[in-house]
N, C-alpha and C. Protein backbone atom coordinates (compact mmCIF):
# COMPACT_ATOMS: atom_id res chain seq x y z
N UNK A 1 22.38 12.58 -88.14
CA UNK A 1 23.00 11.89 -89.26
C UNK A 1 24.50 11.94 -89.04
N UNK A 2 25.77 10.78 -89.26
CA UNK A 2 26.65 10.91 -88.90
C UNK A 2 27.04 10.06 -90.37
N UNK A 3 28.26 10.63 -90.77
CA UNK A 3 28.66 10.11 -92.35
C UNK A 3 30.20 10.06 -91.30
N UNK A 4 30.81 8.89 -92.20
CA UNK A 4 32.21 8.51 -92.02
C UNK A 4 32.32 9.05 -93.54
N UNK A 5 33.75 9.95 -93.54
CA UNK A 5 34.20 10.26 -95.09
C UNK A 5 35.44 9.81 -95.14
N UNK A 6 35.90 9.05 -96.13
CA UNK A 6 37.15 8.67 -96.59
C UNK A 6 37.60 8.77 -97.96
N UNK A 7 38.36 9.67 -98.05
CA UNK A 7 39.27 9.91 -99.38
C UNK A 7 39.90 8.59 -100.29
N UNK A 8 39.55 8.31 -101.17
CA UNK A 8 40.05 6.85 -101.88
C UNK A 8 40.37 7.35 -102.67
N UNK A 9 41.03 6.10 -103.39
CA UNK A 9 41.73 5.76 -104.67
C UNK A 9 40.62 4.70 -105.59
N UNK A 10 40.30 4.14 -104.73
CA UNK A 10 39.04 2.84 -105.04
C UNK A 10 38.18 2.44 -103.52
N UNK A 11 37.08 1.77 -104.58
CA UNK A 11 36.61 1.26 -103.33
C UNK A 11 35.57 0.83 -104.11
N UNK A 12 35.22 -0.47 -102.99
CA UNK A 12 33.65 -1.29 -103.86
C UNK A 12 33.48 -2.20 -102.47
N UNK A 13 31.83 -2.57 -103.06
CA UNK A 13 30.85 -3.38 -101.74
C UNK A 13 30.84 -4.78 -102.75
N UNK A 14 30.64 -5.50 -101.51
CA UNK A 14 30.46 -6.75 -102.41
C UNK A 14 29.45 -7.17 -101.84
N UNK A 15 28.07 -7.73 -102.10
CA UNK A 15 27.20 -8.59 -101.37
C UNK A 15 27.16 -10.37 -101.58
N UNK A 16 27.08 -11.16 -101.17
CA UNK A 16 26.97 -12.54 -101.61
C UNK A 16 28.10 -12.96 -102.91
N UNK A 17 29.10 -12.61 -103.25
CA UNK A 17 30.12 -12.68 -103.93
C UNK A 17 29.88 -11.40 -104.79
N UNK A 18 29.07 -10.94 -104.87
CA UNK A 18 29.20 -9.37 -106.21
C UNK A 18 29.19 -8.40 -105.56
N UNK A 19 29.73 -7.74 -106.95
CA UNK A 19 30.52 -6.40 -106.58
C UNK A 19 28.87 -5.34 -107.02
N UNK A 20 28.24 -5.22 -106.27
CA UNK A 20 27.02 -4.06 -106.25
C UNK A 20 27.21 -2.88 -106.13
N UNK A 21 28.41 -2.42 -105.91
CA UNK A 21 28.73 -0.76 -106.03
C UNK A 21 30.51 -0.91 -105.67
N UNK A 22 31.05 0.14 -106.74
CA UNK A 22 32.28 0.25 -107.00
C UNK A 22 32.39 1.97 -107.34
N UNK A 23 33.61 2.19 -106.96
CA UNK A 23 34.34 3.58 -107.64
C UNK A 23 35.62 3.37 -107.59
N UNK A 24 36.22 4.75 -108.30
CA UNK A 24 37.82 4.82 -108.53
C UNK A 24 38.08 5.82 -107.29
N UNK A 25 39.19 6.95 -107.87
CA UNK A 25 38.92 7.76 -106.67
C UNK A 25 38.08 8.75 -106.69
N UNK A 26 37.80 9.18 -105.39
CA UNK A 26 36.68 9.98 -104.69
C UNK A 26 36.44 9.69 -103.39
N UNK A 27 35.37 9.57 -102.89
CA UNK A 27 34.76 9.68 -101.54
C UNK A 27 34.17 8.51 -101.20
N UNK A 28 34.68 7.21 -100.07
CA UNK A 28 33.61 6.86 -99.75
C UNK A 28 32.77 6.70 -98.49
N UNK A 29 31.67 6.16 -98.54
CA UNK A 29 30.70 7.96 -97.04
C UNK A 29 30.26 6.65 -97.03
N UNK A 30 30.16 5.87 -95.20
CA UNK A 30 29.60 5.29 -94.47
C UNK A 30 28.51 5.98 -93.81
N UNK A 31 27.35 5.89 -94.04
CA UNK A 31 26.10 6.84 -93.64
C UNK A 31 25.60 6.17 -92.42
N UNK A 32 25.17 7.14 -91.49
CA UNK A 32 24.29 6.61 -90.32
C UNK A 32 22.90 7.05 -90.06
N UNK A 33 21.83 6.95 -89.91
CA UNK A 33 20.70 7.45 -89.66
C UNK A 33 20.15 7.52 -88.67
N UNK A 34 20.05 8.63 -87.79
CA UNK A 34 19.45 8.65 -86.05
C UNK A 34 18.11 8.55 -86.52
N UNK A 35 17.39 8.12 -85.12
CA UNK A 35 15.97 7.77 -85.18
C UNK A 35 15.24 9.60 -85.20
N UNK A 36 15.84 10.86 -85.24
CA UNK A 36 15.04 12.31 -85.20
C UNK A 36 15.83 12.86 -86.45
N UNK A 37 16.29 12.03 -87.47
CA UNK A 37 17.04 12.62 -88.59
C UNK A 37 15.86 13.02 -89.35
N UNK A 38 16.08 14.31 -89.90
CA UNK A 38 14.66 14.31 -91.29
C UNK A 38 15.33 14.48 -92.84
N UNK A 39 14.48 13.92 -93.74
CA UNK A 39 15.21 14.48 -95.26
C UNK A 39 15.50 15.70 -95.73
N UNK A 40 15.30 16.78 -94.76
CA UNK A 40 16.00 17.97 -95.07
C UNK A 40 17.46 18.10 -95.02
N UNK A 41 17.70 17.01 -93.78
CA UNK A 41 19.34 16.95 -93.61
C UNK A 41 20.27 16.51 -94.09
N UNK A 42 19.29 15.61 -95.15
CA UNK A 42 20.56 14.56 -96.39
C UNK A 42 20.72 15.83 -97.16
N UNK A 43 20.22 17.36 -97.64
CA UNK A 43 20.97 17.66 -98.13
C UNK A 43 21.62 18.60 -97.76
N UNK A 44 21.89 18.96 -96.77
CA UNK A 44 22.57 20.03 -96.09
C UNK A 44 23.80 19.24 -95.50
N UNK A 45 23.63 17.96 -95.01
CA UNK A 45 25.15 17.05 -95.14
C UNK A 45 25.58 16.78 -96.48
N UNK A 46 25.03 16.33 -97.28
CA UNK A 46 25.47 16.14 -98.82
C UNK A 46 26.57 17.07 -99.49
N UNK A 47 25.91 18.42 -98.98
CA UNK A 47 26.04 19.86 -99.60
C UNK A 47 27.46 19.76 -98.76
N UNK A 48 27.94 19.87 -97.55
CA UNK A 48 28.79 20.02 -96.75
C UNK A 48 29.74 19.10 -97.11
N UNK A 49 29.53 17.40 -97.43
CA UNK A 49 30.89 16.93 -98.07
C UNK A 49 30.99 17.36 -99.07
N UNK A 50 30.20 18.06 -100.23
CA UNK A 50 30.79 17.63 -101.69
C UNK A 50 31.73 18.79 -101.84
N UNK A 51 31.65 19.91 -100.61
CA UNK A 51 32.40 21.34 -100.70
C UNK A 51 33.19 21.17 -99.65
N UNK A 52 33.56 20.09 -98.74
CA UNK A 52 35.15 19.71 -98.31
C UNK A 52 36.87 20.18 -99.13
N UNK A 53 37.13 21.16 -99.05
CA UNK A 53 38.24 20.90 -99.61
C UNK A 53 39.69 19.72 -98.67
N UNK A 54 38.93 18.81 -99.09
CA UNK A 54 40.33 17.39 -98.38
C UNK A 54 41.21 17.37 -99.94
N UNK A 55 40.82 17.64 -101.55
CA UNK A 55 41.70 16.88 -102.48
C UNK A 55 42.79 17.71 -103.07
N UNK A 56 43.76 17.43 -102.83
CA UNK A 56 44.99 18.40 -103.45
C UNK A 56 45.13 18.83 -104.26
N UNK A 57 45.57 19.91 -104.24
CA UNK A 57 45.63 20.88 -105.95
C UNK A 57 46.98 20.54 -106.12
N UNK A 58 47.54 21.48 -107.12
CA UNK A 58 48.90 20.84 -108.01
C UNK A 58 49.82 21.57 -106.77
N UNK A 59 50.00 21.83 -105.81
CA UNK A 59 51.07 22.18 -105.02
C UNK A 59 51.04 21.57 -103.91
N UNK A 60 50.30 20.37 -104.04
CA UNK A 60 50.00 19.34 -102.96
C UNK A 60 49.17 19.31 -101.53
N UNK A 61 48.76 20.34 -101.72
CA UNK A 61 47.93 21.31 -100.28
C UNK A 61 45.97 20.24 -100.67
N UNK A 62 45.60 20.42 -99.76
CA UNK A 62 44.14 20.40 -99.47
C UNK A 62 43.28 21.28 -99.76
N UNK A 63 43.38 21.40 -101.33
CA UNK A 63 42.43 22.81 -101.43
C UNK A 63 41.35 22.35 -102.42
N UNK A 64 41.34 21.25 -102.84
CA UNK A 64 40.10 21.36 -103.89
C UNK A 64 38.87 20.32 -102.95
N UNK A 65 37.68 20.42 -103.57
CA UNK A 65 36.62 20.02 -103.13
C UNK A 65 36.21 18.98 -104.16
N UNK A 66 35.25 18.13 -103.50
CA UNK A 66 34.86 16.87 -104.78
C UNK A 66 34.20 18.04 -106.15
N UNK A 67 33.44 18.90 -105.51
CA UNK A 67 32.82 19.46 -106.26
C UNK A 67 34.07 20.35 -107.69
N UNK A 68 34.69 20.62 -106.58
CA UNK A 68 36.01 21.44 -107.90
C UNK A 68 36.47 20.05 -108.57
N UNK A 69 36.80 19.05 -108.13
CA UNK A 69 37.13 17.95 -109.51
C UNK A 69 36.19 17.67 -110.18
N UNK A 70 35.23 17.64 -110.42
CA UNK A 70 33.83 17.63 -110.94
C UNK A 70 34.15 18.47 -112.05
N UNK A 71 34.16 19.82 -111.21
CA UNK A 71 34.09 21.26 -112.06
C UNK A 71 35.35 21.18 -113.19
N UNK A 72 36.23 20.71 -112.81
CA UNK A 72 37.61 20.78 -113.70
C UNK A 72 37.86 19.15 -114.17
N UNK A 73 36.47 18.45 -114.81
CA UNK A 73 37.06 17.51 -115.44
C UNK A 73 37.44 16.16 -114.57
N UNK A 74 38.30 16.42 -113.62
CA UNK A 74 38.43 15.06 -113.15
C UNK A 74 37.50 13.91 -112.70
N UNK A 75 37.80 12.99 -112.67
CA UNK A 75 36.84 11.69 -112.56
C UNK A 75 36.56 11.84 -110.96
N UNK A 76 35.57 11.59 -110.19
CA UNK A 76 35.07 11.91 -108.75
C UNK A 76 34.19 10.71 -108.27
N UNK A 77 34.05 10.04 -107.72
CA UNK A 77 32.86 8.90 -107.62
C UNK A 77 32.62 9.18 -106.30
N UNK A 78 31.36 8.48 -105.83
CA UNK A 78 31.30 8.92 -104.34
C UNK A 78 30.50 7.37 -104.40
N UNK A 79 31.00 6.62 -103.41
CA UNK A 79 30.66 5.21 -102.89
C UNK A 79 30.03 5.24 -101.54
N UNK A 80 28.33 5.43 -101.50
CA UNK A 80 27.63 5.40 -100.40
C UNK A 80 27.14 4.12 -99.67
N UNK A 81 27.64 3.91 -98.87
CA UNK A 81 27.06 2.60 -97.88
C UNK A 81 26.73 2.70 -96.53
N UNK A 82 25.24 2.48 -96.21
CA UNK A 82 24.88 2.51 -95.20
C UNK A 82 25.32 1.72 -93.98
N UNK A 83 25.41 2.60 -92.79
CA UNK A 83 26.05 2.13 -91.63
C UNK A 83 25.48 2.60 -90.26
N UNK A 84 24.29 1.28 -89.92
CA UNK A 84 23.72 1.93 -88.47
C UNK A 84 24.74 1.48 -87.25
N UNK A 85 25.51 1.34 -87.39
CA UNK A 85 26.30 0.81 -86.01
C UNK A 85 27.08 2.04 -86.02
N UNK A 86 26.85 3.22 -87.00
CA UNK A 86 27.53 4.29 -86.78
C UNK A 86 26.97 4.93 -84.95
N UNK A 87 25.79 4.75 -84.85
CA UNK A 87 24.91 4.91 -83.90
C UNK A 87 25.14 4.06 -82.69
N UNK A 88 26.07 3.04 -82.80
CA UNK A 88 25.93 2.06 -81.32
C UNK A 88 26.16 2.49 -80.08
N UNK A 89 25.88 2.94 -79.13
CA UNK A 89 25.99 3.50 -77.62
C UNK A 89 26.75 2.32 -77.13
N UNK A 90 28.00 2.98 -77.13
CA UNK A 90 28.86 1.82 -75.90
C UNK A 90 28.79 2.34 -74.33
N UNK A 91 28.42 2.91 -73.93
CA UNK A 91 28.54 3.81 -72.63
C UNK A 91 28.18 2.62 -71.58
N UNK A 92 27.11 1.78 -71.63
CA UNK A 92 26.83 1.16 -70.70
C UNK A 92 26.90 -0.33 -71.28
N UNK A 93 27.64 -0.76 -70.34
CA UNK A 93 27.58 -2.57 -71.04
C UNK A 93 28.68 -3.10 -72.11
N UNK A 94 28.98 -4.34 -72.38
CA UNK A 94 29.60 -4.48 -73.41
C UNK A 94 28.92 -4.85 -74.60
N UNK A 95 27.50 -4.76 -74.99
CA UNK A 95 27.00 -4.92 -76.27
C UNK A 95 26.98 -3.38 -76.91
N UNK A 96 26.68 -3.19 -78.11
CA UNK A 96 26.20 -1.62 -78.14
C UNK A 96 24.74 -1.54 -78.07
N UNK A 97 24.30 -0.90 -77.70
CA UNK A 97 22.61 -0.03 -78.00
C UNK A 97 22.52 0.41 -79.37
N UNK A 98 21.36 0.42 -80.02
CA UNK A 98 21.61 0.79 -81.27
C UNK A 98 19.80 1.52 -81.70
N UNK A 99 19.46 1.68 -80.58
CA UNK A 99 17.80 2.26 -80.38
C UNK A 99 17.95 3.47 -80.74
N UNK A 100 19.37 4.11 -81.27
CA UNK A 100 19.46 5.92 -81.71
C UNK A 100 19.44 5.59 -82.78
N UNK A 101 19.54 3.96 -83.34
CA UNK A 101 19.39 4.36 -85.29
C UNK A 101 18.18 4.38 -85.60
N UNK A 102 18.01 5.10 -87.12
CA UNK A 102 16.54 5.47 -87.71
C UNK A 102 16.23 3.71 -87.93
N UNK A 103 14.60 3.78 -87.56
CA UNK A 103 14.33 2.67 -88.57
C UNK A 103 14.34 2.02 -90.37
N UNK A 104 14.33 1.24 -89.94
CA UNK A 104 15.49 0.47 -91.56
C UNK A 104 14.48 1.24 -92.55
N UNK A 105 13.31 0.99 -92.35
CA UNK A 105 12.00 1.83 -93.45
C UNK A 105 12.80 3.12 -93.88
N UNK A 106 13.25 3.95 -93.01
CA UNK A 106 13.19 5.21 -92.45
C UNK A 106 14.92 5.71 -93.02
N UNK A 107 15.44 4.76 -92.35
CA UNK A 107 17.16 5.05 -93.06
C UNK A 107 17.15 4.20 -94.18
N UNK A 108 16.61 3.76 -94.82
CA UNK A 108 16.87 3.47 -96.08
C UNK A 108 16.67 4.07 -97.14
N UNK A 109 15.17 4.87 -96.74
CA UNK A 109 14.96 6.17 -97.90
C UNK A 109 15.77 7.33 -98.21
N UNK A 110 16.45 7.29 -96.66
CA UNK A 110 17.63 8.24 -96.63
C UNK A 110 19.26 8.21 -97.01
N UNK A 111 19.26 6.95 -97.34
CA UNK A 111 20.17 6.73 -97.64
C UNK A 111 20.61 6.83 -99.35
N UNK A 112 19.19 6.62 -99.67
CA UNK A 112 19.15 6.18 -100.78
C UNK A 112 19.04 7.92 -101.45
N UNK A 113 18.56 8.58 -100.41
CA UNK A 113 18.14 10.33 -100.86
C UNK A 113 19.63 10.78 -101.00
N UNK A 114 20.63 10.44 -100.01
CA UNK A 114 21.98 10.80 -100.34
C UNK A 114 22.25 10.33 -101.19
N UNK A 115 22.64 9.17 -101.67
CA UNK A 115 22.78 9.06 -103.16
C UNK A 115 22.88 9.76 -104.25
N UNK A 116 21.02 9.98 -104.22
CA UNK A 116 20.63 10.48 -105.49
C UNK A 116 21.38 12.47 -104.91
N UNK A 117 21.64 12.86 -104.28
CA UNK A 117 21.62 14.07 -104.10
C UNK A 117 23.03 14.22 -104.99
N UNK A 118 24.03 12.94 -104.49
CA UNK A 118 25.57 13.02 -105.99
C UNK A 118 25.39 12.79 -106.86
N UNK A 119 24.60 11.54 -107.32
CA UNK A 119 24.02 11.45 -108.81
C UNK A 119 23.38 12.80 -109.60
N UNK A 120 22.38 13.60 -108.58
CA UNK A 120 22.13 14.47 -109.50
C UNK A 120 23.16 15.85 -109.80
N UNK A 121 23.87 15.87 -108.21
CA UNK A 121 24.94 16.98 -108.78
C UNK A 121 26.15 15.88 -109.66
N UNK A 122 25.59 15.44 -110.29
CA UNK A 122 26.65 14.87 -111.76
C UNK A 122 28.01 13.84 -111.13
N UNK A 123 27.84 13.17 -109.84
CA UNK A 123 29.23 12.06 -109.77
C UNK A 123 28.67 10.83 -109.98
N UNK A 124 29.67 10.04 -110.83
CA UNK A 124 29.26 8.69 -110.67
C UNK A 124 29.03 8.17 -108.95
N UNK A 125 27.95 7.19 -108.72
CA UNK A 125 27.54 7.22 -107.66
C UNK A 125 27.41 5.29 -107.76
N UNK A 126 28.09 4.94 -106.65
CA UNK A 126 28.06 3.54 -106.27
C UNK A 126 27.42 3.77 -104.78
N UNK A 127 27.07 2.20 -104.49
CA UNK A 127 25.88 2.20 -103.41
C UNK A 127 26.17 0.73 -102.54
N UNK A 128 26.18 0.43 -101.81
CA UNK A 128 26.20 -1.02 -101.03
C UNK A 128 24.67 -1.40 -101.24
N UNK A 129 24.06 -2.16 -100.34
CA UNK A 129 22.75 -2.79 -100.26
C UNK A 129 21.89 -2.96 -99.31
N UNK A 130 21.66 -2.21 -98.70
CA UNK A 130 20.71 -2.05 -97.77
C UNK A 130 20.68 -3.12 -96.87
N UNK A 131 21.03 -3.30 -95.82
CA UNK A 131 20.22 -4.39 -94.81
C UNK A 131 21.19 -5.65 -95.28
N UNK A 132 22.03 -5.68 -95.98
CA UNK A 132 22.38 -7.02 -96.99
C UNK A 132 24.24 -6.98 -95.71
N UNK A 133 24.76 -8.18 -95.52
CA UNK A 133 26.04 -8.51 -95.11
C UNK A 133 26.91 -7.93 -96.22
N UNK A 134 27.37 -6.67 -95.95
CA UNK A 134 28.47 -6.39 -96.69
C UNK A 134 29.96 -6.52 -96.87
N UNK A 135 30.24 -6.67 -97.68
CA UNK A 135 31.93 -6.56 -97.76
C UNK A 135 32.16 -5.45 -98.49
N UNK A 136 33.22 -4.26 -97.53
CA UNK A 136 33.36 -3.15 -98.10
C UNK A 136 34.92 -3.25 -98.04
N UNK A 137 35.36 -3.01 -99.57
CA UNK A 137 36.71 -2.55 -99.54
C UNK A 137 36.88 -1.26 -100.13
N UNK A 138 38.12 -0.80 -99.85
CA UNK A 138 38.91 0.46 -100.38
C UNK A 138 40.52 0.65 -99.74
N UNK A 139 40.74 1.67 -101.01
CA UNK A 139 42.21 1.76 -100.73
C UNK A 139 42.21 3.26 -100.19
N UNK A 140 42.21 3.69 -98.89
CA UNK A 140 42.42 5.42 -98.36
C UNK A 140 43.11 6.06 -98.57
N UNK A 141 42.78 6.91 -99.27
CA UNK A 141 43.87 7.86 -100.06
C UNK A 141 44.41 8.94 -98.75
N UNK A 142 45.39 8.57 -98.67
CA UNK A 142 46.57 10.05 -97.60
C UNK A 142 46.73 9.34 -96.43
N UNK A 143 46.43 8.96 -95.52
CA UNK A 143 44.76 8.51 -95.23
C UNK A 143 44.00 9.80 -95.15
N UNK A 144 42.85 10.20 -95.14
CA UNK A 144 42.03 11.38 -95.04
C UNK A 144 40.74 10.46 -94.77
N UNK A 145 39.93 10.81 -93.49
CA UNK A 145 39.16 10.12 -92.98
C UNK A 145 38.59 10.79 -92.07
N UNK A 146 37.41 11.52 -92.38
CA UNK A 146 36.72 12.67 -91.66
C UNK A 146 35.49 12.14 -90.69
N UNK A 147 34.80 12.86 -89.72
CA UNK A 147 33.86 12.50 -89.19
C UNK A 147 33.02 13.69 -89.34
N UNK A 148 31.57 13.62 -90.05
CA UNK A 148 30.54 14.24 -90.04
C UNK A 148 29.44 13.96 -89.17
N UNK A 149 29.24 15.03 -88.26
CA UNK A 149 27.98 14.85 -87.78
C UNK A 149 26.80 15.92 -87.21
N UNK A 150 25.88 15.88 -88.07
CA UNK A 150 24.91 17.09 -88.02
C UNK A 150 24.94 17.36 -86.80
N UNK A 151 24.52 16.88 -85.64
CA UNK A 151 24.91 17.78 -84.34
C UNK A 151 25.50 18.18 -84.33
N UNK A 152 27.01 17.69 -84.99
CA UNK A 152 28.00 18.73 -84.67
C UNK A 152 28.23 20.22 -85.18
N UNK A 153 27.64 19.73 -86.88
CA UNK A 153 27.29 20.83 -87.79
C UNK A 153 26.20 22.04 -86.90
N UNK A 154 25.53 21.81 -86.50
CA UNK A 154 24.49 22.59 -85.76
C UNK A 154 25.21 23.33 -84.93
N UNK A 155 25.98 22.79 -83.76
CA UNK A 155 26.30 23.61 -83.25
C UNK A 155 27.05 24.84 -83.30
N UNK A 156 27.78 25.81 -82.51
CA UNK A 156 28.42 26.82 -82.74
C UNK A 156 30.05 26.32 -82.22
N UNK A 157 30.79 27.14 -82.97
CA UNK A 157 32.49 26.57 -82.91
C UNK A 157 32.50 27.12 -81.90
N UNK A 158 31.81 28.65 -81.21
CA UNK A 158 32.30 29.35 -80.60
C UNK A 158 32.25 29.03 -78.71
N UNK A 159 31.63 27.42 -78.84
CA UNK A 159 31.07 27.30 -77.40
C UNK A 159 30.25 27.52 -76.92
């Protein structure tokens, strides 16, 4: 599973002229789904952004987590839109390969499991549309623009 995270101010999907998922600021997470991902891992990535400290406390530092603005009141949204080209293999050729993403059946349930995993820890939760031509905007807050990826999570820092 590989999530793009970006710190906003706003951000919203548009499909066929509408706006199908919107937030203010918070998080918004371009999701990818490998074809050996299982639903145990949407929440152990879930769990891992929402306790990011990327959002500044009052001395301007990187210390709070979505979850601490949550905790203290502030408004938090998290804008999930799925993204299998997170997966494209450029290594050989100039098209990408894209045979490492989950099938659409398969990453869609998962996508949709991340979701609900912010909805139920209490953020407003916007969503793009599955399979649908999206138009995704947002404004990147700092910029702050992380790369998650459970392999990477798995492994050890230590080498």
């Amino acid at each position: 599973m590989r999530i793009l995270v970006q710190r906003v101010t706003e951000g919203s999907v548009t499909v066929d002229g509408n706006v199908v998922g919107e937030i203010d600021a918070g998080l918004l997470l371009l999701v990818g789904i490998a074809d050996e991902d299982t639903p145990e891992l949407v929440a152990m990535m879930c769990d891992k952004i929402a306790n990011l400290r990327i959002f500044e406390d009052d001395e301007g530092r990187m210390n709070r987590s979505l979850l601490d603005l949550l905790a203290g009141g502030d408004e938090a949204g998290v804008l999930v839109v799925s993204q299998f080209t997170l997966y494209g293999d450029v290594r050989k050729g100039r098209r990408p390969s894209f045979t490492h993403a989950a099938d659409p059946d398969v990453a869609a349930s998962m996508v949709d499991a991340c979701a609900a995993w912010f909805r139920t820890a209490g953020f407003r939760v916007g969503t793009g549309e599955f399979g649908a031509q999206m138009r995704v905007q947002l404004v990147n807050d700092g910029p702050v623009t992380l790369w998650v990826d459970s392999d990477e999570l798995r492994r050890s820092r230590r080498g």
